[in-house]
Protein backbone atom coordinates (compact mmCIF):
# COMPACT_ATOMS: atom_id res chain seq x y z
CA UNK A 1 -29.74 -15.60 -15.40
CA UNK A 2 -32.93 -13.44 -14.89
CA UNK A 3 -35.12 -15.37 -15.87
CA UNK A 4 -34.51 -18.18 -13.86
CA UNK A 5 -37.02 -19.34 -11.46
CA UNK A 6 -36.54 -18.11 -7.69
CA UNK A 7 -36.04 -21.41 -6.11
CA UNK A 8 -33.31 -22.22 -8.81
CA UNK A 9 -31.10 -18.52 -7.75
CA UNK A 10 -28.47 -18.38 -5.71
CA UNK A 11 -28.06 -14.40 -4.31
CA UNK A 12 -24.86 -14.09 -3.43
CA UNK A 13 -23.38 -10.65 -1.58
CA UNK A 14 -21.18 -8.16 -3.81
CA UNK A 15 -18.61 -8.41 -1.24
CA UNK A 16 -18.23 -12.22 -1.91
CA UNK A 17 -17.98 -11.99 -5.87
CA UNK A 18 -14.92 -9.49 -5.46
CA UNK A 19 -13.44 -11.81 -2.47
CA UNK A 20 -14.01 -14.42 -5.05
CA UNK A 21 -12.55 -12.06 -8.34
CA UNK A 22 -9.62 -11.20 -6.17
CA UNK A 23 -8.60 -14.75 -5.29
CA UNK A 24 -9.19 -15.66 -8.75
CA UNK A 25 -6.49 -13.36 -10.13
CA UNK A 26 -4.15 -13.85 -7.36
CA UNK A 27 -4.23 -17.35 -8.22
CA UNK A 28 -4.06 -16.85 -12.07
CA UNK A 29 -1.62 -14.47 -11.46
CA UNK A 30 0.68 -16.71 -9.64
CA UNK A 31 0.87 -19.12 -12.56
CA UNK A 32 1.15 -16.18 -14.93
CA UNK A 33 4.26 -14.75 -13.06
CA UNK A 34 6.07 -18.81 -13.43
CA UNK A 35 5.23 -18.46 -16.76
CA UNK A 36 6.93 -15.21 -17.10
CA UNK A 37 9.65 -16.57 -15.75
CA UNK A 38 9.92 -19.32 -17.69
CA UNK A 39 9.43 -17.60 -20.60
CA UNK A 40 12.43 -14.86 -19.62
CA UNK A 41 14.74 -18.41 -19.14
CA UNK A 42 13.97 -19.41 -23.19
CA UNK A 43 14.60 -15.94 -24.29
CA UNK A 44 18.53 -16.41 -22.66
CA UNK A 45 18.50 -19.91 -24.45
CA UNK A 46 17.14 -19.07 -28.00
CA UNK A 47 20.04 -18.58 -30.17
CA UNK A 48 18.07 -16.81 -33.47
CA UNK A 49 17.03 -13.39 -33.65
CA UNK A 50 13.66 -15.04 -34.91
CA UNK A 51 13.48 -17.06 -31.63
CA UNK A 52 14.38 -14.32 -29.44
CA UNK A 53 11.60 -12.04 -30.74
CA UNK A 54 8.46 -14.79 -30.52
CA UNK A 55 9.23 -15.27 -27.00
CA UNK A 56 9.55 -11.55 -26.54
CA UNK A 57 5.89 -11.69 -28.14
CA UNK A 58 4.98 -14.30 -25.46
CA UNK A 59 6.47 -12.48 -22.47
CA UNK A 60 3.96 -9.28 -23.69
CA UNK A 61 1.02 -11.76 -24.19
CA UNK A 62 1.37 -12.72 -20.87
CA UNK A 63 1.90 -9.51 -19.10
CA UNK A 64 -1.53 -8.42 -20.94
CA UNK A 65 -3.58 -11.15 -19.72
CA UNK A 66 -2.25 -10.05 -15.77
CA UNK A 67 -2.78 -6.22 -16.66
CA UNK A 68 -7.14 -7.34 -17.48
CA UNK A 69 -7.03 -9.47 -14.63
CA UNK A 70 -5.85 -6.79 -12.18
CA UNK A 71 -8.31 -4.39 -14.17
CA UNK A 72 -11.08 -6.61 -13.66
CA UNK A 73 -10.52 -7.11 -10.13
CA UNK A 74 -10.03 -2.85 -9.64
CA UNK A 75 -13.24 -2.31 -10.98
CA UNK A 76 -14.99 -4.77 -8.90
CA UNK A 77 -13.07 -3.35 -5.33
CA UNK A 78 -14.63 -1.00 -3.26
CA UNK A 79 -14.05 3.00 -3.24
CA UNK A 80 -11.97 4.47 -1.02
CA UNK A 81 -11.95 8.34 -1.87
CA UNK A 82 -9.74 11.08 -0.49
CA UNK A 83 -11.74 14.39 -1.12
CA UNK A 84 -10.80 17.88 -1.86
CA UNK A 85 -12.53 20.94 -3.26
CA UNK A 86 -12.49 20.98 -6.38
CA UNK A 87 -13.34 23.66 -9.14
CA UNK A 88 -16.43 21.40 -11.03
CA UNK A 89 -15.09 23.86 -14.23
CA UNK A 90 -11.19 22.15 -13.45
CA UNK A 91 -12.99 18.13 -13.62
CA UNK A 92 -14.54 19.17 -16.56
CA UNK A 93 -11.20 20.33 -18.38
CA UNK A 94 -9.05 17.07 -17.05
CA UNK A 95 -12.40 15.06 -18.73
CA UNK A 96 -11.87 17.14 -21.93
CA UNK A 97 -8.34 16.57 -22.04
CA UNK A 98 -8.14 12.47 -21.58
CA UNK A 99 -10.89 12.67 -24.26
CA UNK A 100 -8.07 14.41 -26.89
CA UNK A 101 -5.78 12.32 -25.52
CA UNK A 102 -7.87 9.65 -26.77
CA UNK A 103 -8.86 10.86 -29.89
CA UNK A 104 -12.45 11.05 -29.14
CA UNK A 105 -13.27 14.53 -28.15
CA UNK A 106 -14.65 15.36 -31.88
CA UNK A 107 -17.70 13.24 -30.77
CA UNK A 108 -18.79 15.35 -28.06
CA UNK A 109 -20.34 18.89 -27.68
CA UNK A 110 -20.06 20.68 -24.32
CA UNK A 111 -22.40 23.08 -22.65
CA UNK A 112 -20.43 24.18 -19.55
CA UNK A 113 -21.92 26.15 -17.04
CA UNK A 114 -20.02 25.76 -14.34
CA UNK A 115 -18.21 28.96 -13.26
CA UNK A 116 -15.95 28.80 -9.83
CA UNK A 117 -18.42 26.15 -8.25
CA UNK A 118 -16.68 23.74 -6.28
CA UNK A 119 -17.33 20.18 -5.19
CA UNK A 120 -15.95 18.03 -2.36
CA UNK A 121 -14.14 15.38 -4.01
CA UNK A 122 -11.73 12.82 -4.89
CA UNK A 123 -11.00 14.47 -8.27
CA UNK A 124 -8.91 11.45 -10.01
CA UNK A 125 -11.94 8.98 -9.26
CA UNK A 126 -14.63 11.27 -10.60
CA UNK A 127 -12.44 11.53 -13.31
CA UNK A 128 -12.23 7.78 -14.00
CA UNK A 129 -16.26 7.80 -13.40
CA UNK A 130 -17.21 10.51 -15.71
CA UNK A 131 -14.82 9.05 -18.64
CA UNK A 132 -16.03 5.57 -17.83
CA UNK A 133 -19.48 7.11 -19.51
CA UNK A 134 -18.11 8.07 -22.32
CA UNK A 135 -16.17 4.93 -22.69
CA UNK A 136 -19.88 3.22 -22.60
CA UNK A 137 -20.98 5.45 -25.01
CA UNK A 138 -18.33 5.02 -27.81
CA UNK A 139 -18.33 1.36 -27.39
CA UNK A 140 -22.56 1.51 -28.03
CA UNK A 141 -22.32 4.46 -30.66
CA UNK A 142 -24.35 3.74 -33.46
CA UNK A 143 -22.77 6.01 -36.53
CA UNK A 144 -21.43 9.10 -36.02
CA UNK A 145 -23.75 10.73 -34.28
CA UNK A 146 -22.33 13.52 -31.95
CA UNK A 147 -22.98 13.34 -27.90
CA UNK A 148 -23.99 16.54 -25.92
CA UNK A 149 -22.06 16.53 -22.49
CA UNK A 150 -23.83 19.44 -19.96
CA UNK A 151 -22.03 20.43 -16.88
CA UNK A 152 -23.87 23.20 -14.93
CA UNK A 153 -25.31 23.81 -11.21
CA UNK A 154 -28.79 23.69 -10.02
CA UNK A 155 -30.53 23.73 -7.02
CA UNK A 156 -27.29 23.60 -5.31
CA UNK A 157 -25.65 21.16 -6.98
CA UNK A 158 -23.37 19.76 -9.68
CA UNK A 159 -25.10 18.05 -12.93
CA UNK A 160 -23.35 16.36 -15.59
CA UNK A 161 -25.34 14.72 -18.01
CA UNK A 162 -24.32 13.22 -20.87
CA UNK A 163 -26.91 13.01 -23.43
CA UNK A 164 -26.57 10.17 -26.18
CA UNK A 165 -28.40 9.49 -29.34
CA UNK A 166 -30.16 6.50 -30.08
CA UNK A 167 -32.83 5.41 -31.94
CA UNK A 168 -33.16 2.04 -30.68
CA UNK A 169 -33.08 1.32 -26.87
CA UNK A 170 -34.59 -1.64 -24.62
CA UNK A 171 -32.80 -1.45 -21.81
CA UNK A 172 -34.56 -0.86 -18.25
CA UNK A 173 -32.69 2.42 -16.27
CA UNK A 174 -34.61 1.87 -13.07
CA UNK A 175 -31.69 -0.43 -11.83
CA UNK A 176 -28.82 1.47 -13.83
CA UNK A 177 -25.60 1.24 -12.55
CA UNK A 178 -26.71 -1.66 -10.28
CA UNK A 179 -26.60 -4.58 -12.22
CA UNK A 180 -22.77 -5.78 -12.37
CA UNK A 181 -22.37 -8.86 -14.84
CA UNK A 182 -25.25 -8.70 -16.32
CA UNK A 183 -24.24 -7.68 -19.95
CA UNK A 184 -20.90 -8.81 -21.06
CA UNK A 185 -18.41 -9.11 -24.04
CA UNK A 186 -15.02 -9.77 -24.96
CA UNK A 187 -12.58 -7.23 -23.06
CA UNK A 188 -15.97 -6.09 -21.19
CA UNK A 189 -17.79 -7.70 -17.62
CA UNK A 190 -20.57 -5.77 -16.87
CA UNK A 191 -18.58 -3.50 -14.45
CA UNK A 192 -18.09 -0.32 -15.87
CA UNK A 193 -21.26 1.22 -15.06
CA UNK A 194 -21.30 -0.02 -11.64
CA UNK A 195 -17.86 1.36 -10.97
CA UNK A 196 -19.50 4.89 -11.57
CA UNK A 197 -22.10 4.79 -9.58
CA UNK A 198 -19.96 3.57 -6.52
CA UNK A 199 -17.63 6.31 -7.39
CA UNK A 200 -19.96 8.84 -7.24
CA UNK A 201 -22.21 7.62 -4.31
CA UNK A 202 -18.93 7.60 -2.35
CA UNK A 203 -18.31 10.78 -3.15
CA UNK A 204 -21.83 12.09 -1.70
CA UNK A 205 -23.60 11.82 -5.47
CA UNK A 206 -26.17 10.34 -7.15
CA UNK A 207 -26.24 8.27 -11.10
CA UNK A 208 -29.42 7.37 -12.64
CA UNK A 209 -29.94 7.18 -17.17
CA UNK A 210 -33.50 7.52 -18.55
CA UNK A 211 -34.67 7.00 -22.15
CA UNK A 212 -36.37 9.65 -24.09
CA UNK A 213 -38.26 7.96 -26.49
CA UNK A 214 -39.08 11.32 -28.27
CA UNK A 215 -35.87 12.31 -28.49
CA UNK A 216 -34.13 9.37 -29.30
CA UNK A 217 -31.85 10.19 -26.65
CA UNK A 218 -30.39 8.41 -23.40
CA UNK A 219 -29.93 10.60 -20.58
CA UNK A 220 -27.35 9.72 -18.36
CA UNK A 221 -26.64 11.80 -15.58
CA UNK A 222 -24.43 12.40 -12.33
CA UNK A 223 -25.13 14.76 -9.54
CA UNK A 224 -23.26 15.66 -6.72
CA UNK A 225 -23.63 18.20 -3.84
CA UNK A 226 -21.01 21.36 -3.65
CA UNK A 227 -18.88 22.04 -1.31
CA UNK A 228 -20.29 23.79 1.03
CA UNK A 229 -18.38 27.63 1.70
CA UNK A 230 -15.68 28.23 3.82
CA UNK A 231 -16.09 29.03 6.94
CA UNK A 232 -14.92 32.08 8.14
């Protein structure tokens, strides 16, 4: 609550929410698994096919509610990467493909500038970071108005910035990425966005957004060193 008086907050550290979150689920999970099991005993004792199949449909209900627990507490854990190099050209393709996978590559233009740049790495967790954006930005979409994703390298380095249109925005960037919890919704906890920007700060990089008011547009955007060559 933000707007709560300093005397009245309680800080609490990061580590102690997902010590908390992880306990949680453990002990919701526990229950969930008797449950399970109990449910797997009435399936052998219903005698119609009618029976058989609702407690099928309860067995499934259950096993979904353990599946968002254990995805809640994922997202909260810490990042342990194991880096490679990595073409930048090859993370953009694997992005591209989970996209069509997905059914939602039609939204998005690319401007790829990549060439045989490479980046140290751990390619499956970039991965998860860079379609964790685009996640974001389908869920917020307003109409069908089509995203520009722009992969090139500058100065050095690796930029991907995703580039969304809006024309209504009020949110501050100066903390983005940093504020876990703080907006949430059914099937969504405020984590996504601070999953990325461990992801990439463990992996050497940097995540910021900005607003361009003129354009209508919010810029989000992920940077990270390359590799630097081999030596000889």
């Amino acid at each position: 609550m933000p707007n709560l008086p300093p005397k009245n907050r309680i800080d609490v550290a990061w580590s102690d929410v997902v010590s908390f979150l992880r306990q949680l689920s453990h002990d919701i999970r526990n229950h969930l698994n008797a449950a399970e099991l109990q449910a797997a005993y009435l399936g052998e004792l219903a005698e119609s096919a009618e029976m058989k199949e609702e407690v099928k449909r309860l067995r499934e209900m259950i096993g979904e509610v353990s599946k968002a627990l254990q995805a809640v507490t994922s997202r909260a854990a810490g990042i342990s990467p194991t880096r490679i190099r990595y073409r930048c050209a090859n993370l953009i393709e694997d992005v591209k493909q989970r996209l069509d996978s997905l059914g939602k590559r039609d939204a998005t233009e690319w401007d790829v500038q990549a060439g045989d740049a490479e980046i140290e790495i751990d390619p499956q967790l970039l991965q998860e970071a860079l379609l964790e954006l685009f996640t974001n930005a389908f869920l917020y979409r307003s109409g069908e108005e089509v995203m520009l994703a722009i992969a090139k390298i500058e100065n050095g380095k690796f930029s991907f910035t995703l580039r969304e249109p809006k024309k209504e925005f009020d949110a501050d960037t100066r903390n983005w990425g940093r504020q876990p919890l703080r907006k949430v919704g059914r099937g969504r906890y405020g984590l996504g966005l601070n999953r990325v920007r461990m992801i990439v700060e463990a992996n050497d990089g940097s995540f910021n957004a900005k607003y361009d008011a003129k354009a209508s547009t919010l810029l989000s955007r992920i940077v990270i060193p390359l590799a630097k060559p081999p030596s000889a």
